[in-house]
C-alpha atoms as a PDB file:
ATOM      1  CA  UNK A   1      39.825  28.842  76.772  1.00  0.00           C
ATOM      2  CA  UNK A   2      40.190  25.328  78.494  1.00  0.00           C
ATOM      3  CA  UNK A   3      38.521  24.021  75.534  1.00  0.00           C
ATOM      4  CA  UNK A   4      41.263  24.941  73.205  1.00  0.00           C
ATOM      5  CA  UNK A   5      43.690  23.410  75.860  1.00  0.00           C
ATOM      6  CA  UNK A   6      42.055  20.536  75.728  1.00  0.00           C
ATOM      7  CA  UNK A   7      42.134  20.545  71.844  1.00  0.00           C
ATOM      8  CA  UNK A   8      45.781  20.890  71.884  1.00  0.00           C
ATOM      9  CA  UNK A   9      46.498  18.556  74.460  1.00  0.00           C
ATOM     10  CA  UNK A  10      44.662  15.492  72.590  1.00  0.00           C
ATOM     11  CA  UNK A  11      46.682  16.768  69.396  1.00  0.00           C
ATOM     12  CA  UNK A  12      49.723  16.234  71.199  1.00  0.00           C
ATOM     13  CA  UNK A  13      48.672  12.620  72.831  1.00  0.00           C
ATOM     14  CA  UNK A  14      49.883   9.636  72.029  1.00  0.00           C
ATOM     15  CA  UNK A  15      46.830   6.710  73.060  1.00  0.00           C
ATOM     16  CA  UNK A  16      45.969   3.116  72.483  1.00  0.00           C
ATOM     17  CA  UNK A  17      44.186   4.061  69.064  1.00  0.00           C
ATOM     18  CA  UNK A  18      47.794   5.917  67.669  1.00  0.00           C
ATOM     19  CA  UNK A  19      49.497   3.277  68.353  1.00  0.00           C
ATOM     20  CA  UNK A  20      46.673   0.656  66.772  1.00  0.00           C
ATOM     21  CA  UNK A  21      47.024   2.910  64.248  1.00  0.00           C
ATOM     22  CA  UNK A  22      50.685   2.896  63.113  1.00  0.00           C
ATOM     23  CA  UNK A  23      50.662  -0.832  64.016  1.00  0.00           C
ATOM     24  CA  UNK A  24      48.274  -1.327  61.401  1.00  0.00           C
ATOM     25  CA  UNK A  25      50.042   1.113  58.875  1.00  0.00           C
ATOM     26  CA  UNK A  26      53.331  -0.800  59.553  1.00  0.00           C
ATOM     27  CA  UNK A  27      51.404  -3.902  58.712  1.00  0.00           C
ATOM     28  CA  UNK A  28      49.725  -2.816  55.497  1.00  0.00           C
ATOM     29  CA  UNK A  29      53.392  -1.541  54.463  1.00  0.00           C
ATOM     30  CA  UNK A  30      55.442  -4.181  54.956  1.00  0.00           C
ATOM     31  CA  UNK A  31      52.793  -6.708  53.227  1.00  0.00           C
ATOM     32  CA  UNK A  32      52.746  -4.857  50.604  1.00  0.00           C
ATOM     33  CA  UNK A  33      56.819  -4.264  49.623  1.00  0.00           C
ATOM     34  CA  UNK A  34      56.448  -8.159  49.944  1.00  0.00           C
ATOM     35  CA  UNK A  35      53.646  -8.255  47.745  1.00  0.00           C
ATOM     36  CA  UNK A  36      56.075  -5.978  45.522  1.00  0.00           C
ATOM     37  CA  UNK A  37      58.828  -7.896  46.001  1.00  0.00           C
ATOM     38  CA  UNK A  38      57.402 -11.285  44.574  1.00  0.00           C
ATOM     39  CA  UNK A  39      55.063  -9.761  41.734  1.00  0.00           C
ATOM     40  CA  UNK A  40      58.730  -8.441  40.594  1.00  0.00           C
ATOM     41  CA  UNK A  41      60.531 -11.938  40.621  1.00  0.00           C
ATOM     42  CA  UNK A  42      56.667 -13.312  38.989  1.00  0.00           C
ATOM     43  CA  UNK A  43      56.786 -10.599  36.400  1.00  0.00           C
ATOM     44  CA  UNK A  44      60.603 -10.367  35.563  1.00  0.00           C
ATOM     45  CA  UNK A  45      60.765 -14.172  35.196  1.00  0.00           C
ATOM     46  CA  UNK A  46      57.088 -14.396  33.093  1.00  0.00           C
ATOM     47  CA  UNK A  47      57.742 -11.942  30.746  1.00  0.00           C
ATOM     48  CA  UNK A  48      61.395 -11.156  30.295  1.00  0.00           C
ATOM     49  CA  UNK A  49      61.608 -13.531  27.337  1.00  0.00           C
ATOM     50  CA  UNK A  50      58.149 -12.931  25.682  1.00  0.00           C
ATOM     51  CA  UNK A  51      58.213 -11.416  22.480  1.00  0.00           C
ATOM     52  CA  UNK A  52      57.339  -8.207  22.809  1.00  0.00           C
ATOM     53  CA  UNK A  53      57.435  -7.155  26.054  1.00  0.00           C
ATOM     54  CA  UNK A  54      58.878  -3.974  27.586  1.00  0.00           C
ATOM     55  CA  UNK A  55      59.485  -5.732  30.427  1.00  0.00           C
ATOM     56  CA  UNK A  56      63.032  -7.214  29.767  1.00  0.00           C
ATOM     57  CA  UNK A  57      64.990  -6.655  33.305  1.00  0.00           C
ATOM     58  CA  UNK A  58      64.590  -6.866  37.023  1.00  0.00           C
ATOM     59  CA  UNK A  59      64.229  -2.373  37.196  1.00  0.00           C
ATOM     60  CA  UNK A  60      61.525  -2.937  34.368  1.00  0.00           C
ATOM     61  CA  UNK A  61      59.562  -5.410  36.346  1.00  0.00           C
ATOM     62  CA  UNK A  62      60.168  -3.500  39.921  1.00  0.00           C
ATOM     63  CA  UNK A  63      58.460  -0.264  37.985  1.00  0.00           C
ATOM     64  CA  UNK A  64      55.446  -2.491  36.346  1.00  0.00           C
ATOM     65  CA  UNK A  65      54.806  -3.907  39.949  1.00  0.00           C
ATOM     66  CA  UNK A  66      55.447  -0.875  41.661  1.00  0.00           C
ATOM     67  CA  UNK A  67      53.274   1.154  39.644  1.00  0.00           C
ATOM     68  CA  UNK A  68      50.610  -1.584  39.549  1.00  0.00           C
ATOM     69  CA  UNK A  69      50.383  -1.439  43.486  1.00  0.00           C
ATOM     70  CA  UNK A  70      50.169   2.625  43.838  1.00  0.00           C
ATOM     71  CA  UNK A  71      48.080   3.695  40.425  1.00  0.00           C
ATOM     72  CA  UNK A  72      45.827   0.355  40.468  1.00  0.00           C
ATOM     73  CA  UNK A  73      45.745  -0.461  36.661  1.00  0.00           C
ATOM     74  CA  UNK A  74      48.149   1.723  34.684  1.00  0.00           C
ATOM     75  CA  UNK A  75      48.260   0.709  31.458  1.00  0.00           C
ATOM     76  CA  UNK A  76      51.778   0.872  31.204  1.00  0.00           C
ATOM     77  CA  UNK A  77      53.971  -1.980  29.664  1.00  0.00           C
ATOM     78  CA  UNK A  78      50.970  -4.684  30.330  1.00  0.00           C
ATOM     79  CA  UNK A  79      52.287  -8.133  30.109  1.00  0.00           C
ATOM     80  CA  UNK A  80      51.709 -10.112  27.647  1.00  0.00           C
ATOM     81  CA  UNK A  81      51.835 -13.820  29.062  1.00  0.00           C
ATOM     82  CA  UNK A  82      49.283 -15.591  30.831  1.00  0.00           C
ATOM     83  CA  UNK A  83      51.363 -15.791  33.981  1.00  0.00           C
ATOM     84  CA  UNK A  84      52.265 -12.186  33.723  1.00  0.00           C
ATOM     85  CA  UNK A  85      48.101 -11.105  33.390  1.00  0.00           C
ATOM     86  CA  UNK A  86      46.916 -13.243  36.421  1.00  0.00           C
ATOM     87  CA  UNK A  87      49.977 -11.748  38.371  1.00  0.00           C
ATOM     88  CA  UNK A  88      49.254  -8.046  37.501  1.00  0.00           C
ATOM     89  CA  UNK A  89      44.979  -9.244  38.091  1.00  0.00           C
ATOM     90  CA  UNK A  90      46.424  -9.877  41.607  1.00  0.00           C
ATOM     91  CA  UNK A  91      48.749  -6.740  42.094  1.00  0.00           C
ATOM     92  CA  UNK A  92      45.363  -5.034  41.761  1.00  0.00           C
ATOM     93  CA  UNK A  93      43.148  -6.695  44.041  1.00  0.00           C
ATOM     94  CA  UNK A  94      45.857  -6.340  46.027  1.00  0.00           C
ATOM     95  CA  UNK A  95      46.088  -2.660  46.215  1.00  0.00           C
ATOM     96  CA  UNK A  96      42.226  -2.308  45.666  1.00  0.00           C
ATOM     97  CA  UNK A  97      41.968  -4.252  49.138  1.00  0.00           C
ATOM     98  CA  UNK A  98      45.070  -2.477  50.248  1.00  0.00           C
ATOM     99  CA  UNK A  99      43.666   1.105  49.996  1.00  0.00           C
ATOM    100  CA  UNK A 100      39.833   0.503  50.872  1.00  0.00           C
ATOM    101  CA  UNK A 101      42.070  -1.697  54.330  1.00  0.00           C
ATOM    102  CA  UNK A 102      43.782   1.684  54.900  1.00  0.00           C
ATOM    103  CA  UNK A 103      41.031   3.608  54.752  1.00  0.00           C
ATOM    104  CA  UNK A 104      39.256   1.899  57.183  1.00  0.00           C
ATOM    105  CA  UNK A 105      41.635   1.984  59.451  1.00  0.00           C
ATOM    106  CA  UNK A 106      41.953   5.446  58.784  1.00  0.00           C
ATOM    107  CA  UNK A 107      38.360   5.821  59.528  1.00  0.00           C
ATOM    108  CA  UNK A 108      38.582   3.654  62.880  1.00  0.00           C
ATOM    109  CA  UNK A 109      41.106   5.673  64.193  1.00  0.00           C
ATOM    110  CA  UNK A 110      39.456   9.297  63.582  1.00  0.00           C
ATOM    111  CA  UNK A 111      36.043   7.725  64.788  1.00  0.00           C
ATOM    112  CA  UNK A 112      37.457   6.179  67.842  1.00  0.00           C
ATOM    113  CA  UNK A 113      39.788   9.399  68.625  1.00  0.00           C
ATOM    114  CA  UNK A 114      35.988  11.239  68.312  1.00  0.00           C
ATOM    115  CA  UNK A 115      33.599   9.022  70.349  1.00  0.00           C
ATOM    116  CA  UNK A 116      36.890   8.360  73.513  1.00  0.00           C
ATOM    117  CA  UNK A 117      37.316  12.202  73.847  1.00  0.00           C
ATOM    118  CA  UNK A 118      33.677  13.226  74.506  1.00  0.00           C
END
């Protein structure tokens, strides 16, 4: 029985490694609504005016950078200047990094929570 105490006791902690953790989250979130933020002024002003686009207003260019950052690579409304491709090249590298960063912090904490609490 004191082992499922125990068990429920560490669920309920709060240590170092949850607040490394969140500190790390906050960090990967904020740098990326920047990241967001400026591949929307890139895009809006790159391709508002090129023939063609579907990307003719500020919303339009939030969504295409948005959607860029969380699907990596939708082909939805691609832009069609050369500013507009290198920009949307590095919206994915960015949230390529962005998720393989998160998931090793995700792995950090659950292997340090493992290897402190033996």
């Amino acid at each position: 029985m004191s082992t499922y105490r125990e068990e429920v006791s560490r669920l309920f902690s709060w240590g170092v490694h949850h607040r490394r953790l969140l500190a790390r989250l906050a960090m990967v979130l904020s740098l990326t609504a920047f990241v967001d933020l400026c591949g929307t002024v890139v895009i809006y002003f790159a391709e508002r005016h090129a023939a063609g686009t579907e990307i003719t207003s500020v919303g339009d260019a939030l969504f295409f950078t948005t959607v860029q950052l969380l699907t990596v690579s939708s082909q939805l409304k691609n832009p069609l200047t050369t500013v507009g491709r290198v920009t949307d090249v590095v919206l994915e590298f960015w949230a390529v990094l962005v998720v393989a960063g998160s998931a090793g912090a995700m792995a950090d904490f659950f292997q340090n929570a493992r290897t402190t609490s033996r």
